[in-house]
Protein backbone atom coordinates (compact mmCIF):
# COMPACT_ATOMS: atom_id res chain seq x y z
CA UNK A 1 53.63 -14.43 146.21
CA UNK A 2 54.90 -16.64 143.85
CA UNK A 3 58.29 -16.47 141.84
CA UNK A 4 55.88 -16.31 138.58
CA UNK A 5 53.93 -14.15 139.52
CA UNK A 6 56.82 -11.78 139.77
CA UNK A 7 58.49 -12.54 136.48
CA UNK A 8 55.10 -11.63 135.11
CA UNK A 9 55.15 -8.08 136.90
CA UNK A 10 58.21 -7.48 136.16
CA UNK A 11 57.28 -8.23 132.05
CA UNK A 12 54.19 -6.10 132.65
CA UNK A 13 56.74 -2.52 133.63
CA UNK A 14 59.83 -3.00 131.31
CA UNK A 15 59.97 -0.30 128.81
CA UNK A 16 58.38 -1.07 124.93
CA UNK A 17 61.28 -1.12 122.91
CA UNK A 18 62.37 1.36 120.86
CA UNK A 19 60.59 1.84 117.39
CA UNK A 20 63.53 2.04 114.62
CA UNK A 21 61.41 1.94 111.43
CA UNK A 22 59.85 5.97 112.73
CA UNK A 23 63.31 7.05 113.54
CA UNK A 24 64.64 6.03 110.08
CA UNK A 25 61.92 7.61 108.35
CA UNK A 26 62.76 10.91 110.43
CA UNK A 27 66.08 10.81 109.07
CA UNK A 28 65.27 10.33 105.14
CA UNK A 29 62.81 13.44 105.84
CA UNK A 30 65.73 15.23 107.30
CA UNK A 31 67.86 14.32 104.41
CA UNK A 32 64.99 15.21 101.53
CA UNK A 33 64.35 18.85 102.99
CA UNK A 34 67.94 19.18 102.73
CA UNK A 35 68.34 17.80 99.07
CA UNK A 36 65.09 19.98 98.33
CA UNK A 37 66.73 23.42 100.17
CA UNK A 38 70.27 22.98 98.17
CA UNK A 39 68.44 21.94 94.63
CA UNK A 40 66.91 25.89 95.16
CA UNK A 41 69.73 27.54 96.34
CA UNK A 42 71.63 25.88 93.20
CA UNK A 43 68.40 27.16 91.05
CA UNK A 44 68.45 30.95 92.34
CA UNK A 45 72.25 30.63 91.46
CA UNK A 46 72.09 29.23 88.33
CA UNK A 47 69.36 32.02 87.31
CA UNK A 48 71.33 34.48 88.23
CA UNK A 49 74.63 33.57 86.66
CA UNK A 50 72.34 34.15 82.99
CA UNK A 51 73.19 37.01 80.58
CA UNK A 52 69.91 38.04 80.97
CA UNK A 53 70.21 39.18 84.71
CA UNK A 54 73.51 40.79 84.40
CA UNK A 55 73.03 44.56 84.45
CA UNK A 56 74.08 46.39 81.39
CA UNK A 57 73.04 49.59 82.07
CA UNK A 58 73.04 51.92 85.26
CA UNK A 59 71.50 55.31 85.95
CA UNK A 60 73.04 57.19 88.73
CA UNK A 61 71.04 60.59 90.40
CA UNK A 62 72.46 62.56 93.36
CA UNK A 63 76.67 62.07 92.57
CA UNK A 64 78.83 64.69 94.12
CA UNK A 65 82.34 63.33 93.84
CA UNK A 66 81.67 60.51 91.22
CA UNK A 67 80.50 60.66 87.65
CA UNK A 68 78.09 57.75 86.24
CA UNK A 69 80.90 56.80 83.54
CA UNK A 70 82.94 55.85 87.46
CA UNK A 71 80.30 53.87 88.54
CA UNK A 72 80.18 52.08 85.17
CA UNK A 73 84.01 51.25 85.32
CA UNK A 74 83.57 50.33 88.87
CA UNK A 75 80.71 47.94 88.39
CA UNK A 76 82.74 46.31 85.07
CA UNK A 77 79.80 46.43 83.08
CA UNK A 78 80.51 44.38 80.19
CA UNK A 79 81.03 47.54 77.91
CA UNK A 80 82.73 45.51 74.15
CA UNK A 81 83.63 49.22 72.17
CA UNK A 82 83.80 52.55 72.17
CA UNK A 83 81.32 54.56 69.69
CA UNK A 84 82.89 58.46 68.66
CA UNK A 85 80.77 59.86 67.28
CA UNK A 86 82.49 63.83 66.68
CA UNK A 87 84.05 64.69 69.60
CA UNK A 88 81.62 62.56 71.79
CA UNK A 89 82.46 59.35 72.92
CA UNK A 90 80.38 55.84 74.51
CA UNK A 91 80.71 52.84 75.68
CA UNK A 92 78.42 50.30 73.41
CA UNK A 93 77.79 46.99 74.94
CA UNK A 94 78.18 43.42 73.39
CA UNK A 95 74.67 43.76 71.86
CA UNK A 96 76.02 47.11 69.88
CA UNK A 97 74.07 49.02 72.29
CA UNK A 98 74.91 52.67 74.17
CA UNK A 99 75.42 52.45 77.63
CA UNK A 100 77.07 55.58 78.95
CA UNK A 101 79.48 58.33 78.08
CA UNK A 102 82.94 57.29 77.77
CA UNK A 103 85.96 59.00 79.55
CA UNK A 104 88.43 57.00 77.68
CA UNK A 105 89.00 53.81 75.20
CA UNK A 106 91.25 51.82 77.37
CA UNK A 107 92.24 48.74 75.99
CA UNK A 108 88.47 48.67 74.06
CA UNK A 109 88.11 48.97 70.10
CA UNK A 110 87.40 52.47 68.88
CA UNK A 111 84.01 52.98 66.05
CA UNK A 112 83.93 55.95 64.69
CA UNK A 113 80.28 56.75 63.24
CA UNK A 114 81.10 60.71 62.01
CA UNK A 115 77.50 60.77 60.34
CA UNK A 116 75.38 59.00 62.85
CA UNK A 117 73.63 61.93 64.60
CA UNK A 118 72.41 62.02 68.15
CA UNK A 119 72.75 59.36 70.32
CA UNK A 120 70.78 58.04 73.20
CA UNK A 121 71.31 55.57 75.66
CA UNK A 122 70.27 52.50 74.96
CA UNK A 123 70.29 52.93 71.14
CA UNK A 124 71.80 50.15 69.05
CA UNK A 125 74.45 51.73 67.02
CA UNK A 126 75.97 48.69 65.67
CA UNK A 127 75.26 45.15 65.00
CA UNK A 128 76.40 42.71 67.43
CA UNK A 129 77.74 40.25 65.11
CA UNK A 130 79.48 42.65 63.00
CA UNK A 131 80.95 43.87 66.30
CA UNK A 132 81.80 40.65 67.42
CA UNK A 133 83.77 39.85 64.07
CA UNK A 134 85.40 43.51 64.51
CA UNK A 135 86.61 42.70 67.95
CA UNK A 136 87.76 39.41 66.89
CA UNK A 137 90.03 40.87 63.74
CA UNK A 138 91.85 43.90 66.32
CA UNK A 139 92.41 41.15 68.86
CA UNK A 140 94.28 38.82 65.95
CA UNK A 141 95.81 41.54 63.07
CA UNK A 142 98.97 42.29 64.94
CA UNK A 143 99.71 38.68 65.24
CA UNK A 144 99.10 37.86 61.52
CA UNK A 145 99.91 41.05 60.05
CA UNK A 146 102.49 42.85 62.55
CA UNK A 147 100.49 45.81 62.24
CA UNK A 148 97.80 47.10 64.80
CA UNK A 149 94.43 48.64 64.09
CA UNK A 150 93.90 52.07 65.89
CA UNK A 151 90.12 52.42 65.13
CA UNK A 152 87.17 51.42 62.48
CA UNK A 153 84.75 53.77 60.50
CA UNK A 154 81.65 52.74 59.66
CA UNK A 155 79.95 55.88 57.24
CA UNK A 156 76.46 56.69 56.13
CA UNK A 157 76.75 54.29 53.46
CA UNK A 158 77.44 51.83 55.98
CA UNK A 159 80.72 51.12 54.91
CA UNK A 160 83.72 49.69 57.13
CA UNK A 161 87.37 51.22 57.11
CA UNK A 162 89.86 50.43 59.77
CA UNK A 163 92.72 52.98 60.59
CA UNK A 164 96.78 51.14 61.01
CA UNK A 165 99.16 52.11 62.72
CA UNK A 166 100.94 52.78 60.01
CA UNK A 167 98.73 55.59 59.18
CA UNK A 168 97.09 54.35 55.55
CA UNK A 169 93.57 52.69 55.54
CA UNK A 170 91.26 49.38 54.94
CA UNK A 171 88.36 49.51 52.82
CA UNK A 172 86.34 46.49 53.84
CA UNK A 173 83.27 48.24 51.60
CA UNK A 174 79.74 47.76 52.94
CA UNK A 175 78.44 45.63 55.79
CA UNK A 176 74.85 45.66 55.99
CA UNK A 177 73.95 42.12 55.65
CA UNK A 178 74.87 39.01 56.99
CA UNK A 179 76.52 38.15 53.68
CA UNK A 180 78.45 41.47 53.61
CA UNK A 181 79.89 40.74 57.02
CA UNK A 182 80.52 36.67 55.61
CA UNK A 183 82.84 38.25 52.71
CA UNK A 184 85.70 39.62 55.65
CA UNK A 185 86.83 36.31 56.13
CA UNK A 186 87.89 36.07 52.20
CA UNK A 187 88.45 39.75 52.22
CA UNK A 188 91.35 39.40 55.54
CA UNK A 189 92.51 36.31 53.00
CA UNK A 190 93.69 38.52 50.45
CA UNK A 191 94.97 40.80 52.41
CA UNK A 192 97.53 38.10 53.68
CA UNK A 193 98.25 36.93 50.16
CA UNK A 194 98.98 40.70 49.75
CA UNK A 195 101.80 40.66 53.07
CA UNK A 196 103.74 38.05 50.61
CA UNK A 197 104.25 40.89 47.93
CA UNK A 198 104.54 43.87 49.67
CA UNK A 199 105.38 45.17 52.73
CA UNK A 200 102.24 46.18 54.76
CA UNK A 201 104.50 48.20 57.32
CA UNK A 202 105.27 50.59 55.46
CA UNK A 203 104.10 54.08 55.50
CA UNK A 204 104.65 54.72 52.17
CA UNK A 205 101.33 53.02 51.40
CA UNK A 206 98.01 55.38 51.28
CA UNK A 207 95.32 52.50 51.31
CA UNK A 208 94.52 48.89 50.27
CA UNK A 209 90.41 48.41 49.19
CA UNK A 210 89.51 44.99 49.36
CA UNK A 211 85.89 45.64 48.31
CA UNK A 212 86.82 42.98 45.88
CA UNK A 213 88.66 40.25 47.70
CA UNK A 214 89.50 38.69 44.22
CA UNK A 215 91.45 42.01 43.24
CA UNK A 216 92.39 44.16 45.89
CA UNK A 217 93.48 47.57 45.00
CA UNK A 218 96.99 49.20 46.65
CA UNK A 219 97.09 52.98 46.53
CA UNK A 220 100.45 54.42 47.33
CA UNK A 221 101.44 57.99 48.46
CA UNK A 222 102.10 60.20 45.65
CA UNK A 223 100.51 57.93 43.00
CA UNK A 224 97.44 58.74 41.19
């Protein structure tokens, strides 16, 4: 035997060499089914981050030691107010709708509705700009004016009053349309131009109407 005929057996059994462009593409698979599996699990998380699958209301059957209104704290459902309406009390959502029967206000605004009737859950009691703008005044009028609001009325007539601390009264007037609720931006202006001239602390005063934001109207106490 020949020394070339072994170099050629010896060609004939070495091992094929290794085939880098399949194991490449194996890897960019790898790395696409990986991209493709966090895009959806970003997806699913993004959907349900949306207003629209947060729960806002909750039924609860068969509680022995815990009322629904417990579960509702519990949960934080975003309740914005508290609707009275007589001696009953609910918690109304940022849409101005019921959720549940309220224990207590906390640290939420108070909207009295005396003439409103029954109320179901669910029902829209309020609109949910107006109740935006009404959260948005409490939150700011002790800052600008030094005086808190306890609570706000709305009547039959649909008309908005808000109760001070001081213990005398707003008379925003009517607030059925969207240019009713536009006029409490000039309305809050005169009331500041009013701070300059007298002193909206005291207890002496009955109410100020600022129907008229061009000339609001002071009642005192004992002055007819």
């Amino acid at each position: 035997m020949t020394v070339a005929t072994i170099e050629k057996r010896r060609r004939r059994t070495a091992p094929a060499p290794a085939r880098p462009a399949a194991s490449a593409r194996g890897w960019v698979w790898a790395l696409v089914q990986i991209a493709v599996l966090g895009a959806e699990i970003f997806t699913v998380l993004f959907l349900l981050a949306q207003p629209g699958f947060r729960p806002r209301h909750v039924d609860v059957a068969g509680t022995s030691h815990l009322a629904a209104a417990d579960i509702t704290r519990a949960l934080a459902l975003p309740a914005s107010a508290v609707l009275q309406v007589g001696e009953a009390t609910y918690y109304v959502n940022d849409l101005g709708k019921v959720l549940d029967p309220a224990a207590e206000a906390g640290g939420l605004a108070v909207i009295s509705r005396p003439d409103f009737g029954s109320v179901r859950s669910g029902q829209r009691v309020i609109a949910s700009e107006l109740l935006a703008m009404l959260r948005q005044i409490r939150s700011g009028f002790s800052v600008a004016f030094k005086i808190s609001l306890m609570s706000f009325q709305i009547d039959s007539r649909e008309i908005l009053t808000a109760q001070t601390d001081r213990g005398w009264t707003i008379i925003f007037g009517q607030m059925v349309t969207s240019d009713d609720r536009a006029s409490l931006e000039a309305k809050l202006a005169a009331l500041h131009a009013l701070s300059a001239r007298i002193d909206l602390a005291s207890a002496s005063i009955q109410y100020i109407n600022l129907e008229n934001p061009g000339a609001p109207a002071v009642q005192m106490r004992g002055r007819k």
